[in-house]
Protein backbone atom coordinates (compact mmCIF):
# COMPACT_ATOMS: atom_id res chain seq x y z
CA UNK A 1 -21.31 -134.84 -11.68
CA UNK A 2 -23.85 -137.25 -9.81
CA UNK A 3 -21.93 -140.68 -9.93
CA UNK A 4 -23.65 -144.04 -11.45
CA UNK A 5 -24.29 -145.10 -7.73
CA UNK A 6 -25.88 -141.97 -6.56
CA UNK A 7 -28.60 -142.10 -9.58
CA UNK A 8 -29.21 -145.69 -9.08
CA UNK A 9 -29.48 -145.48 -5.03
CA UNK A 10 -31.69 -142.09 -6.45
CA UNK A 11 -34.18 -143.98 -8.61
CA UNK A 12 -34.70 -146.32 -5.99
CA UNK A 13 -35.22 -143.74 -2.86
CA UNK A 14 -37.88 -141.85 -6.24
CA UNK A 15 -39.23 -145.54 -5.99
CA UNK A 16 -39.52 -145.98 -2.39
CA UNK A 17 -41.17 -142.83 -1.86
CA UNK A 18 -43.82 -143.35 -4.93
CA UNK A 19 -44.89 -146.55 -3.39
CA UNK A 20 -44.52 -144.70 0.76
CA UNK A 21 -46.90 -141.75 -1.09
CA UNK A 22 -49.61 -144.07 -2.62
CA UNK A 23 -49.49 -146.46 0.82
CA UNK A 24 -50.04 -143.42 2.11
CA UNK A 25 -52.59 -141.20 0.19
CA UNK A 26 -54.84 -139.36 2.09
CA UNK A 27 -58.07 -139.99 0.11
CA UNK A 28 -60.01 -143.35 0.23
CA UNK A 29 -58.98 -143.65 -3.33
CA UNK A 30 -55.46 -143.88 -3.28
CA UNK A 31 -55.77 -145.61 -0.17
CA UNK A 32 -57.87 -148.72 -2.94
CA UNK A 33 -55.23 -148.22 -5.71
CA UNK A 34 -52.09 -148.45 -3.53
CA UNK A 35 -53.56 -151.62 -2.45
CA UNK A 36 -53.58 -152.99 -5.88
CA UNK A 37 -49.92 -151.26 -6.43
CA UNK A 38 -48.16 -152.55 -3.29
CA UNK A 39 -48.66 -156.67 -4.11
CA UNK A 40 -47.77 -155.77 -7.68
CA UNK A 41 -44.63 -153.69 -6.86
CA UNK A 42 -43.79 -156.49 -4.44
CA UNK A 43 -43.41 -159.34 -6.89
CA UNK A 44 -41.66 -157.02 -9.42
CA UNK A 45 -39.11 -156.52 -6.52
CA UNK A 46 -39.08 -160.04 -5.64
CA UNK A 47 -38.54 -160.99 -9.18
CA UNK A 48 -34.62 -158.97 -9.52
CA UNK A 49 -32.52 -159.59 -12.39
CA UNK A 50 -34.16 -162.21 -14.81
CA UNK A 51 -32.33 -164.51 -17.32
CA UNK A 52 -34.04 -166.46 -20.34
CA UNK A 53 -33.05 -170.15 -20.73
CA UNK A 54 -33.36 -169.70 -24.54
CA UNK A 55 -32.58 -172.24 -26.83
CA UNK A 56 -33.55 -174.86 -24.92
CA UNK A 57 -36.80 -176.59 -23.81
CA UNK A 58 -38.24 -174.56 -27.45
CA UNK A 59 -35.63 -175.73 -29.36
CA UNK A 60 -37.26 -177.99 -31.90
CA UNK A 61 -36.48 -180.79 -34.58
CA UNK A 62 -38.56 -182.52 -36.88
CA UNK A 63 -41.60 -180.72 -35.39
CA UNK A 64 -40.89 -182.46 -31.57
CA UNK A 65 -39.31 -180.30 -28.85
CA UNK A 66 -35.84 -181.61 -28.40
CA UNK A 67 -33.43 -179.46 -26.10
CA UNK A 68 -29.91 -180.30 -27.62
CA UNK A 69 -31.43 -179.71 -31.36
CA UNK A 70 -29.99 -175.94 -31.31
CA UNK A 71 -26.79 -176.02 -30.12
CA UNK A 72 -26.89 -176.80 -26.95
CA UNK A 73 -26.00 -179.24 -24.28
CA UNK A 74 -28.79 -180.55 -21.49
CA UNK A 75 -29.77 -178.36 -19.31
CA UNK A 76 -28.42 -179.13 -15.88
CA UNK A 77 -28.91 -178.25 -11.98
CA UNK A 78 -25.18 -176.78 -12.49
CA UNK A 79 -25.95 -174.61 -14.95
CA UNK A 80 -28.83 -173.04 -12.37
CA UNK A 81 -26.42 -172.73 -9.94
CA UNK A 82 -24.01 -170.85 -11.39
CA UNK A 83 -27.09 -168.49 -13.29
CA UNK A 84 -28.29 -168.46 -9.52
CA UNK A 85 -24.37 -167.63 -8.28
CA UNK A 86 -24.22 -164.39 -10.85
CA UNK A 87 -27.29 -162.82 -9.01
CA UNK A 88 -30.23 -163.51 -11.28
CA UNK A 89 -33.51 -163.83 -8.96
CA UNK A 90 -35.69 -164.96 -11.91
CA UNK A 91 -35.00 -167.46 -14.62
CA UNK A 92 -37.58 -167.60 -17.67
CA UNK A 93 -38.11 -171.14 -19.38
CA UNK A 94 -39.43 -170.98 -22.85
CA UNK A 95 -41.50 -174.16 -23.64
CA UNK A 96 -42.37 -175.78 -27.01
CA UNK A 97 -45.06 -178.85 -26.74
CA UNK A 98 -45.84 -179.73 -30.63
CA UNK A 99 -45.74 -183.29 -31.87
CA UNK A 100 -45.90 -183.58 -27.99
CA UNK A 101 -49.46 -183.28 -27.82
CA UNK A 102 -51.32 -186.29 -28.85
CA UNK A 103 -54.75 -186.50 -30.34
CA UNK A 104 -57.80 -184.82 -29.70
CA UNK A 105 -59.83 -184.49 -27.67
CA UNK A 106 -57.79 -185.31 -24.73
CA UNK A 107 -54.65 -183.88 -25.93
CA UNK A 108 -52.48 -185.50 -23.92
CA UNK A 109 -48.85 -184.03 -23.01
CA UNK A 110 -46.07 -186.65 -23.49
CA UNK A 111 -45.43 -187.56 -20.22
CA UNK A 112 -41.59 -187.77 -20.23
CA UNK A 113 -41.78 -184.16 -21.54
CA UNK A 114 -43.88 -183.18 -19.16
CA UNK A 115 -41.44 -184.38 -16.36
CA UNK A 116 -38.55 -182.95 -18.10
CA UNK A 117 -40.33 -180.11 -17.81
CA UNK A 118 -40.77 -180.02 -14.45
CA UNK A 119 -37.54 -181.75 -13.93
CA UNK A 120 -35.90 -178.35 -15.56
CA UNK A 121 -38.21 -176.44 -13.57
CA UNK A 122 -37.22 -177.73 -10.26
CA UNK A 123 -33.62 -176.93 -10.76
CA UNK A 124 -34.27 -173.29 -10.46
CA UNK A 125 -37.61 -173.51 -8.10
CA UNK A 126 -35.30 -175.37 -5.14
CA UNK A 127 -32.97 -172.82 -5.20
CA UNK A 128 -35.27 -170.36 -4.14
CA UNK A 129 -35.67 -168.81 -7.63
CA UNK A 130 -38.67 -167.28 -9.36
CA UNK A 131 -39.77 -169.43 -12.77
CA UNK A 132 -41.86 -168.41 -15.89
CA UNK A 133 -42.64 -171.09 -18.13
CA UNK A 134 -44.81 -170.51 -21.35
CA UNK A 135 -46.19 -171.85 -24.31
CA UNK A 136 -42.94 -170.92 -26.72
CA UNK A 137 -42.78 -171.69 -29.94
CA UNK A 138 -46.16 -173.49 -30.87
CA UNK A 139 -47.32 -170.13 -32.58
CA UNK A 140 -44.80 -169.68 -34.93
CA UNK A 141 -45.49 -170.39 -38.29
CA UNK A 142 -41.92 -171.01 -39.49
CA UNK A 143 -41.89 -174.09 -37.01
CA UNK A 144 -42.60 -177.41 -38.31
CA UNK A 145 -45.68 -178.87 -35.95
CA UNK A 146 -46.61 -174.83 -34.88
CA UNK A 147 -50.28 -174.88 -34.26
CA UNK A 148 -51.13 -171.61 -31.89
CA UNK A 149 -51.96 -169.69 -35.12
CA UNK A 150 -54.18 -167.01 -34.49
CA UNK A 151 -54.90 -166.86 -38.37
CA UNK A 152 -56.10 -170.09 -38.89
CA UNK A 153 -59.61 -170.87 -40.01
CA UNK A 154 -59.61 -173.76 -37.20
CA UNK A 155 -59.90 -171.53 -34.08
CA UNK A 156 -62.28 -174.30 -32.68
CA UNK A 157 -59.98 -176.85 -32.47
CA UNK A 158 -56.78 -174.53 -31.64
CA UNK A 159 -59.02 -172.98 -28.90
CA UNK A 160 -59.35 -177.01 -27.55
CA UNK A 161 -56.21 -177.79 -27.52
CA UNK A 162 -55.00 -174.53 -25.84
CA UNK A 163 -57.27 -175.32 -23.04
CA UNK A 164 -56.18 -179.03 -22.59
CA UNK A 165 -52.69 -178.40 -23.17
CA UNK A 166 -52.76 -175.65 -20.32
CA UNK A 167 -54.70 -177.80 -18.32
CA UNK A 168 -52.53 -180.17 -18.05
CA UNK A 169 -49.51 -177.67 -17.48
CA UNK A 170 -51.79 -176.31 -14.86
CA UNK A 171 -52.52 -179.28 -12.87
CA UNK A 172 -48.83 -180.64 -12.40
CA UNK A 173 -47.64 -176.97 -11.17
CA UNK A 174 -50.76 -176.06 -9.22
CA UNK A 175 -49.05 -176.40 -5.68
CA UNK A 176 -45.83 -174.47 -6.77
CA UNK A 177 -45.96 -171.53 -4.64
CA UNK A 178 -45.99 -167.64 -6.20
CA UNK A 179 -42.51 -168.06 -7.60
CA UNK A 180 -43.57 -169.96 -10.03
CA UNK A 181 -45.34 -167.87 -12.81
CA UNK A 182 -47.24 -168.92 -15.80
CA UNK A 183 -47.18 -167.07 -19.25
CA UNK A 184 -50.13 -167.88 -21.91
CA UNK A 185 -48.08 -167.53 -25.17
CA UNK A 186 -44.56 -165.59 -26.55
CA UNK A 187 -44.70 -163.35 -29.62
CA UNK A 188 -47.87 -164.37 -30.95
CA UNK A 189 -49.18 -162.23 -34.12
CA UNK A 190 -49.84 -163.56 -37.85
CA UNK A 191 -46.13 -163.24 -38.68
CA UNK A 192 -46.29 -159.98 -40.74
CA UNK A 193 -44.79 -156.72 -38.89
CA UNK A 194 -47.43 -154.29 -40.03
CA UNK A 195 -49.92 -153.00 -37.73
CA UNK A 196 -52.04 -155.75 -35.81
CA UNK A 197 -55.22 -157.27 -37.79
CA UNK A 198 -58.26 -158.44 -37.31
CA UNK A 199 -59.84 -161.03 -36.36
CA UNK A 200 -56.22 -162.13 -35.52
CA UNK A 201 -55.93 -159.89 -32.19
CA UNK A 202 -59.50 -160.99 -30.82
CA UNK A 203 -57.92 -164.76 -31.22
CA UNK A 204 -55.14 -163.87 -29.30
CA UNK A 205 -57.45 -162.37 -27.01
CA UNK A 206 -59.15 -165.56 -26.84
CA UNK A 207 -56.24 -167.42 -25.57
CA UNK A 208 -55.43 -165.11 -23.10
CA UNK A 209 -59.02 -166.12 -21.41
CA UNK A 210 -58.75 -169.50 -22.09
CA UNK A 211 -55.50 -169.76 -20.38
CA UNK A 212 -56.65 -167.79 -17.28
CA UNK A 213 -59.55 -169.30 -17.00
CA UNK A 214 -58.26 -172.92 -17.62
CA UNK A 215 -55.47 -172.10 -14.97
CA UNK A 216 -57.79 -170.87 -12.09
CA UNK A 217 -59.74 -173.38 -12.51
CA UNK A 218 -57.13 -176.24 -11.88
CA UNK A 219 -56.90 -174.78 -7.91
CA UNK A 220 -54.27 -174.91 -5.24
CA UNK A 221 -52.35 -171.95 -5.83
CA UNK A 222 -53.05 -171.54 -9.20
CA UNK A 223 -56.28 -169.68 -7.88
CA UNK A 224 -54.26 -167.25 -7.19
CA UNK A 225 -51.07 -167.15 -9.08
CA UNK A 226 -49.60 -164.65 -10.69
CA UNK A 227 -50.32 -165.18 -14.50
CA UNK A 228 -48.70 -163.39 -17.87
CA UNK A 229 -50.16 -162.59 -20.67
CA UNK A 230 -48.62 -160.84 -23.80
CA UNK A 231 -50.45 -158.36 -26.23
CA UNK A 232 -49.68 -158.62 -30.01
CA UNK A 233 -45.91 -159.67 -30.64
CA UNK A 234 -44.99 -158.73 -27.52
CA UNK A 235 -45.10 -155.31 -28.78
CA UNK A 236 -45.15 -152.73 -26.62
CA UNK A 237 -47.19 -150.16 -28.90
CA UNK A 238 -49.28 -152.64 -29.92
CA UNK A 239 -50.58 -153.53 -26.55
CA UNK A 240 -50.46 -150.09 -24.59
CA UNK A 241 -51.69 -148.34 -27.69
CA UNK A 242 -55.57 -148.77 -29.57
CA UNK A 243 -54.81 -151.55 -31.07
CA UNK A 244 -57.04 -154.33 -29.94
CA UNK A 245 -55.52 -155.69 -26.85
CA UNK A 246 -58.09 -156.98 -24.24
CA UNK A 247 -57.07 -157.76 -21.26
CA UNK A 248 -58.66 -160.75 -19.69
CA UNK A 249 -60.87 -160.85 -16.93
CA UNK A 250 -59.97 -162.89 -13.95
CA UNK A 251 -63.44 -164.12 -12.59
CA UNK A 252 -62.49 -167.54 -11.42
CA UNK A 253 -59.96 -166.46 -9.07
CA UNK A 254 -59.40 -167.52 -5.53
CA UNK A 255 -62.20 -165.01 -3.31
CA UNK A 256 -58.99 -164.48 -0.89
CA UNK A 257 -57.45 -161.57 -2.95
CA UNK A 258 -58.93 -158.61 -2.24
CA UNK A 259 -61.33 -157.18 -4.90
CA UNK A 260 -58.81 -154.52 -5.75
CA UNK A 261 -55.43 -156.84 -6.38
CA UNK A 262 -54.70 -158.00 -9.78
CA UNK A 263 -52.92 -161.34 -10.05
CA UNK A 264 -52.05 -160.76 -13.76
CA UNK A 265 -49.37 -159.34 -15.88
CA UNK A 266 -48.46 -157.89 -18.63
CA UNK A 267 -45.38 -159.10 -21.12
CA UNK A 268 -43.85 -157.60 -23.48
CA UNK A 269 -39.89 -157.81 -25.09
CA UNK A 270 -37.46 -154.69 -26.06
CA UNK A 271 -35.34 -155.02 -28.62
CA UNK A 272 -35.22 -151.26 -30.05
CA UNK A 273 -33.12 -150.23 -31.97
CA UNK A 274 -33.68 -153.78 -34.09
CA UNK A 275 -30.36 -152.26 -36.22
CA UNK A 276 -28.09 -152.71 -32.80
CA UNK A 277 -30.04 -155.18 -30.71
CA UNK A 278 -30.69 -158.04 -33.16
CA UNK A 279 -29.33 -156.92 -37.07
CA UNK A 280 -26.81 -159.68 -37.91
CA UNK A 281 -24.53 -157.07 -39.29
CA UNK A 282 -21.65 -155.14 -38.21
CA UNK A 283 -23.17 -151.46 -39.36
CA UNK A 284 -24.59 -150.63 -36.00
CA UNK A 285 -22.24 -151.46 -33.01
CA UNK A 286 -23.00 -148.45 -30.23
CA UNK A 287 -25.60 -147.44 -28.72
CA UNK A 288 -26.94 -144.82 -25.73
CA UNK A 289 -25.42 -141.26 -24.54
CA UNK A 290 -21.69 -142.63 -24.58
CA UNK A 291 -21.58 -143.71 -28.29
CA UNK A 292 -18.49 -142.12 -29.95
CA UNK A 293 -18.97 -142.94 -33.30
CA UNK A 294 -22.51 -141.36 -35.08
CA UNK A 295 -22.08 -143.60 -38.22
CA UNK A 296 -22.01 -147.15 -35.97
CA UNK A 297 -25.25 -145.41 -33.91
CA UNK A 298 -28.81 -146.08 -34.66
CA UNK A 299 -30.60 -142.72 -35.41
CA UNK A 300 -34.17 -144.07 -33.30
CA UNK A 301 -34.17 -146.24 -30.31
CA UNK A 302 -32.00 -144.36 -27.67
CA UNK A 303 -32.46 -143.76 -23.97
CA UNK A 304 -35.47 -141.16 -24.13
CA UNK A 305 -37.00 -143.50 -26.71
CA UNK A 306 -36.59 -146.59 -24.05
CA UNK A 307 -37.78 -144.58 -21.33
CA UNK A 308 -40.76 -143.28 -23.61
CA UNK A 309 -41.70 -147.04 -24.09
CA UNK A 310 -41.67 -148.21 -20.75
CA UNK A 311 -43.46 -145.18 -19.24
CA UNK A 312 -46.42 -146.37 -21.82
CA UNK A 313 -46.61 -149.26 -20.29
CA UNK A 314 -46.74 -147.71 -16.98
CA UNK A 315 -49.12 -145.50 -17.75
CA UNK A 316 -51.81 -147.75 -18.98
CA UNK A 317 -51.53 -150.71 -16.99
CA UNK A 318 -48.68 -150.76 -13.89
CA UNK A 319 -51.03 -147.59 -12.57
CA UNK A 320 -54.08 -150.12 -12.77
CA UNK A 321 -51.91 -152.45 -10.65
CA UNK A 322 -51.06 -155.29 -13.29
CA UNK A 323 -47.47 -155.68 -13.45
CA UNK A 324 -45.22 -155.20 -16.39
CA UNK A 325 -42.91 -157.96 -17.27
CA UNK A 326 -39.97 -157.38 -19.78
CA UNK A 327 -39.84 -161.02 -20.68
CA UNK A 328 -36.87 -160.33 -23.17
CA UNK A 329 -33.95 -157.93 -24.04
CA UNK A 330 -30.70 -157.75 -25.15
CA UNK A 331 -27.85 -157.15 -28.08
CA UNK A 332 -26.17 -159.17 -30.19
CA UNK A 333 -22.43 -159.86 -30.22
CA UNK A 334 -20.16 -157.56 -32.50
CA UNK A 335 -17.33 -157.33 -31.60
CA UNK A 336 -15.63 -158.97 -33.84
CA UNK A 337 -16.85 -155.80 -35.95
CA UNK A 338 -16.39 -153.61 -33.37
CA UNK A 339 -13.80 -154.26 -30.26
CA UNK A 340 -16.20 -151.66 -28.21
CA UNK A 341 -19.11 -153.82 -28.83
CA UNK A 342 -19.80 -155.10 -25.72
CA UNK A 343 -19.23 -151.99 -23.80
CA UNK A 344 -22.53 -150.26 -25.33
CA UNK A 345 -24.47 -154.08 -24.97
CA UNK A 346 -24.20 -153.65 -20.96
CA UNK A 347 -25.15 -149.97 -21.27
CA UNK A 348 -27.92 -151.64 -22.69
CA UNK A 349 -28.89 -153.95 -20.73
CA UNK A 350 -28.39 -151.92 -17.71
CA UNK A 351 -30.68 -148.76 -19.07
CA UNK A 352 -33.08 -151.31 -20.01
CA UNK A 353 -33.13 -152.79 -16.42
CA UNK A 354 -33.41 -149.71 -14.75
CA UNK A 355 -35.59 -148.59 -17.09
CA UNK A 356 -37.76 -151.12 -16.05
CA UNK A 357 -37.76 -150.76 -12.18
CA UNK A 358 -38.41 -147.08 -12.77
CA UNK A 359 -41.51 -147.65 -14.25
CA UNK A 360 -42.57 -150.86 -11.74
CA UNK A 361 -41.60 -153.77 -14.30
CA UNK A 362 -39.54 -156.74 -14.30
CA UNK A 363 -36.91 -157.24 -16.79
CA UNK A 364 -35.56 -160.89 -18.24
CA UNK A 365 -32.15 -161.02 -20.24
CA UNK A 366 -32.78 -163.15 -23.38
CA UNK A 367 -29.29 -165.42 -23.56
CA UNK A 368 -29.63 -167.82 -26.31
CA UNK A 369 -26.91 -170.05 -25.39
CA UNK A 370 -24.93 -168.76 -28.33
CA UNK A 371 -21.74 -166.70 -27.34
CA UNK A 372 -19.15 -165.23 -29.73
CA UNK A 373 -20.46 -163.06 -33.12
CA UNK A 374 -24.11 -162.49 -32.76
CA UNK A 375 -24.72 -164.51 -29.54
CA UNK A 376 -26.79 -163.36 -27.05
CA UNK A 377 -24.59 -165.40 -24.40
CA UNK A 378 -23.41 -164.63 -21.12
CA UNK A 379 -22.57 -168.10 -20.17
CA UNK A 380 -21.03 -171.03 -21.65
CA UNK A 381 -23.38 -173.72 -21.08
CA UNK A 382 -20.78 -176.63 -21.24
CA UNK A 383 -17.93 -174.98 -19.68
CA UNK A 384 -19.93 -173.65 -17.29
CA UNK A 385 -18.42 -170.05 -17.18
CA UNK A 386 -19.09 -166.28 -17.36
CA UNK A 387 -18.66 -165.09 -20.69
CA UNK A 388 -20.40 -161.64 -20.30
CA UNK A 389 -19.29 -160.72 -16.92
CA UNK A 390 -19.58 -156.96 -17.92
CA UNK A 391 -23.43 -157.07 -18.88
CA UNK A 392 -24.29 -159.20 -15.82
CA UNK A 393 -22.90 -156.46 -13.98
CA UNK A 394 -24.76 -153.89 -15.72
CA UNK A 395 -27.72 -156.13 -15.71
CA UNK A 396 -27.63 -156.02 -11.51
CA UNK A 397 -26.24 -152.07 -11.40
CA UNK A 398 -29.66 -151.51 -13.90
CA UNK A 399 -31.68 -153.64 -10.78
CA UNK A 400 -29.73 -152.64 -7.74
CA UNK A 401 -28.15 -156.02 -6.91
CA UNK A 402 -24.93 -155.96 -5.61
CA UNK A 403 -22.37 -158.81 -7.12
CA UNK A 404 -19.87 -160.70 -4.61
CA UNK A 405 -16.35 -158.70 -5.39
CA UNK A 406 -17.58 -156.77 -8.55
CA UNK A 407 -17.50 -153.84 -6.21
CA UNK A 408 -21.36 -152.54 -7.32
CA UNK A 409 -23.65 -150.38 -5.47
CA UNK A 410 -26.26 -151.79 -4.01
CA UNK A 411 -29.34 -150.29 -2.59
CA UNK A 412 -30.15 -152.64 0.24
C-alpha cells in the first residue's frame, strides 16, 4: 500500500512534470500556451494553504460594516501571526462597504473604513503573505444596505457605484505588489438556487468588466495585477458549464505582459456534499473513502465527485492559463453528534486541497470565527489558539507544506 506521503510527493512530481512537459513542448504551440501556464501555475504555488478571515470586515449591523457585530473580537496583527505561524501562505479578507458609501455620484468610501481596511490588510501583507480582498456582502439581498443586486431594475446606478466604489479600493492598493489580489464580488446570483437567469448573469457579467477595467485603469501595479472574478454563485457548474458566464476581457492592461499571459482568475467555493459541509444537523457526520458508517454518509459529493468538479474547472479555463481560485471550503462542526466528526472534516479539507493543486488551483479554508457545534473554526480568535490542529494539518498535507513538529511530508 502506497503511503499518504508517497501519493502526495506523487501528485506533485505528476505536477512538476506537466508543467517540465508544456515548458517544454516541442511545437511552437505549446511552446505559447506553456507561457500562459507557467506565470499562472506560479502564483497558484506561491499562494499555499489559504485561510478566510470570515466574519469579520463583512460582518454587518444596522446596514454599516462593523467587525465585532458577529461574534467576534477586532481583528489584530496577533491573530496574523499566529494564522501566518500554522503555515497558511494566503489569507482571504471578505469586505462589506454599505452605508459606507456615501452619495452619488462620487460615492465616497468612509475614510476610517477605508484605513481599517488597509490597516487589516497590512497585518498580513508585512508578513510576507498573499491578500484577497473583495466586495463581500453588498450583493446579498438578506443584508440590510445590500445594493450589488444583479436583479434590480437600477443597473445604471448599481453599475456607478461599482465603478467608484472599486475605484477608490483600487487607487489606495495600486502600489501593493502581486501578493495582493483583488476579487470583483463573492456569491453573487439573484438568491434563488435554480439554474442561473437572465438578464441576471449578463449583470454579473457587467461587473466583472467594470471592475477590471476600473482596476487597470487606476495604474501602478494594478496594470498588471492579478484580478478574481467569480461566475454565478460561485458555482462551479454554473461557470465552467453553458450557462452564461463571460469572462472579461482585459484590454487596459499594462503592454509589459506578454500577449499570451492572463492576469485574471477564476473563483469559485466547494461545499459539496451541502448535507456534511454546511447542514446544521447531526444526520450527516462522515464523509470520503474512510467513512464507516453508510447512514451518517452523504450518497453524492464524494472524492470522484470533487475530483470531477475541479477537473471542470481545469479543463475550461486553468488550460487557457487563467487560474482557478477555491476562494472557500470547509465542514461544519459535529461532533457533538458525532465524536468522529472532525476526523472526516480534515479528510476534507485535505482532498479538497489537493484536489485543487492537482488540477492548478488555489484553495482558501473558510473559518468563520465560530468554533464548537457548527463552527467552521480552527482558531480561537481571543485566546489566540489552535482549535483545529488536525484540519490545518490536513489542510498543508492536501498542499504539501510541511508543519514545524507535526511530523508531515513535505515536498520541498
Amino acid at each position: 500500500m502506497v503511503s499518504l506521503a508517497g501519493k502526495i510527493r506523487a501528485v506533485f512530481l505528476a505536477v512538476l512534470l506537466t508543467v517540465a512537459a508544456s515548458a517544454y513542448g516541442a511545437t511552437h504551440q505549446a511552446s505559447a500556451d506553456s507561457a500562459a501556464s507557467s506565470s499562472a501555475a506560479q502564483i497558484v504555488a506561491d499562494m499555499g494553504a489559504g485561510w478566510n478571515l470570515g466574519n469579520q470586515l463583512e460582518a454587518t449591523a444596522n446596514g454599516y460594516p462593523s467587525e465585532t457585530a458577529w461574534g467576534q473580537p477586532a481583528v489584530t496583527q496577533a491573530l496574523i501571526d499566529k494564522v501566518r505561524a500554522a503555515g497558511f501562505k494566503t489569507i482571504r479578507i471578505p469586505v462589506s462597504y454599505l452605508g459606507y458609501i456615501g452619495p452619488g455620484p462620487n460615492y465616497t468610501i468612509n475614510s476610517s473604513w477605508l484605513n481599517r481596511i488597509q490597516e487589516v490588510v497590512n497585518y498580513a501583507y508585512n508578513r510576507g503573505l498573499h491578500v484577497m480582498i473583495n466586495m463581500h456582502g453588498d450583493g446579498y439581498k438578506s443584508i440590510n444596505g445590500s445594493w450589488l443586486i444583479c436583479d434590480s431594475s437600477s443597473q445604471s446606478t448599481i453599475k456607478a457605484k461599482y465603478e467608484k466604489v472599486w475605484q477608490q479600493v483600487a487607487n489606495r492598493f495600486k502600489n501593493y505588489d502581486q501578493r495582493l489580489i483583488l476579487e470583483s464580488m463573492n456569491e453573487e446570483f439573484d438568491g434563488q438556487y435554480g439554474n442561473p437567469t437572465q438578464p441576471c448573469y449578463s449583470n454579473i457579467n457587467s461587473y466583472n468588466q467594470i471592475f477590471v477595467d476600473t482596476v487597470r485603469k487606476t495604474g501602478g501595479n494594478n496594470s498588471s495585477r492579478w484580478l478574481l472574478v467569480p461566475g454565478w454563485n460561485t458555482n462551479i457548474d454554473y461557470t465552467a458549464g453553458n450557462y452564461g458566464f463571460a469572462l472579461p476581457s482585459d484590454q487596459y492592461r499594462s503592454p509589459s505582459i506578454p500577449a499570451n499571459e492572463r492576469r485574471i482568475m477564476i473563483s469559485v467555493h466547494h461545499y459539496s456534499p451541502w448535507d456534511f459541509a454546511g447542514e446544521e444537523s447531526g444526520t450527516i457526520t462522515q464523509w470520503g473513502r474512510a467513512a464507516t458508517n453508510p447512514s451518517k454518509t452523504s450518497t453524492w459529493g464524494q472524492e470522484d465527485y470533487l475530483d470531477s468538479q475541479l477537473k471542470k474547472m481545469y479543463d475550461v479555463f486553468v488550460t487557457k492559463g487563467y487560474p482557478v481560485v477555491v476562494g472557500e471550503y470547509g465542514a461544519i462542526d459535529k461532533s457533538s453528534f458525532d465524536a468522529s466528526n472532525n476526523r472526516y472534516r480534515a479528510d476534507f479539507a485535505r482532498a479538497v486541497a489537493a484536489t485543487a493543486k492537482k488540477y492548478g488551483a488555489a484553495s482558501v479554508y473558510w473559518d468563520n470565527g465560530t468554533n464548537g457545534r457548527y463552527g467552521f473554526g480552527l482558531f480561537d480568535r481571543r485566546s489566540l489558539t489552535v482549535t483545529q490542529q488536525g484540519i490545518i494539518n490536513a489542510i498543508m498535507s492536501g498542499v504539501g507544506t510541511r508543519v514545524a513538529g507535526s511530523g508531515l511530508p513535505s515536498d520541498s
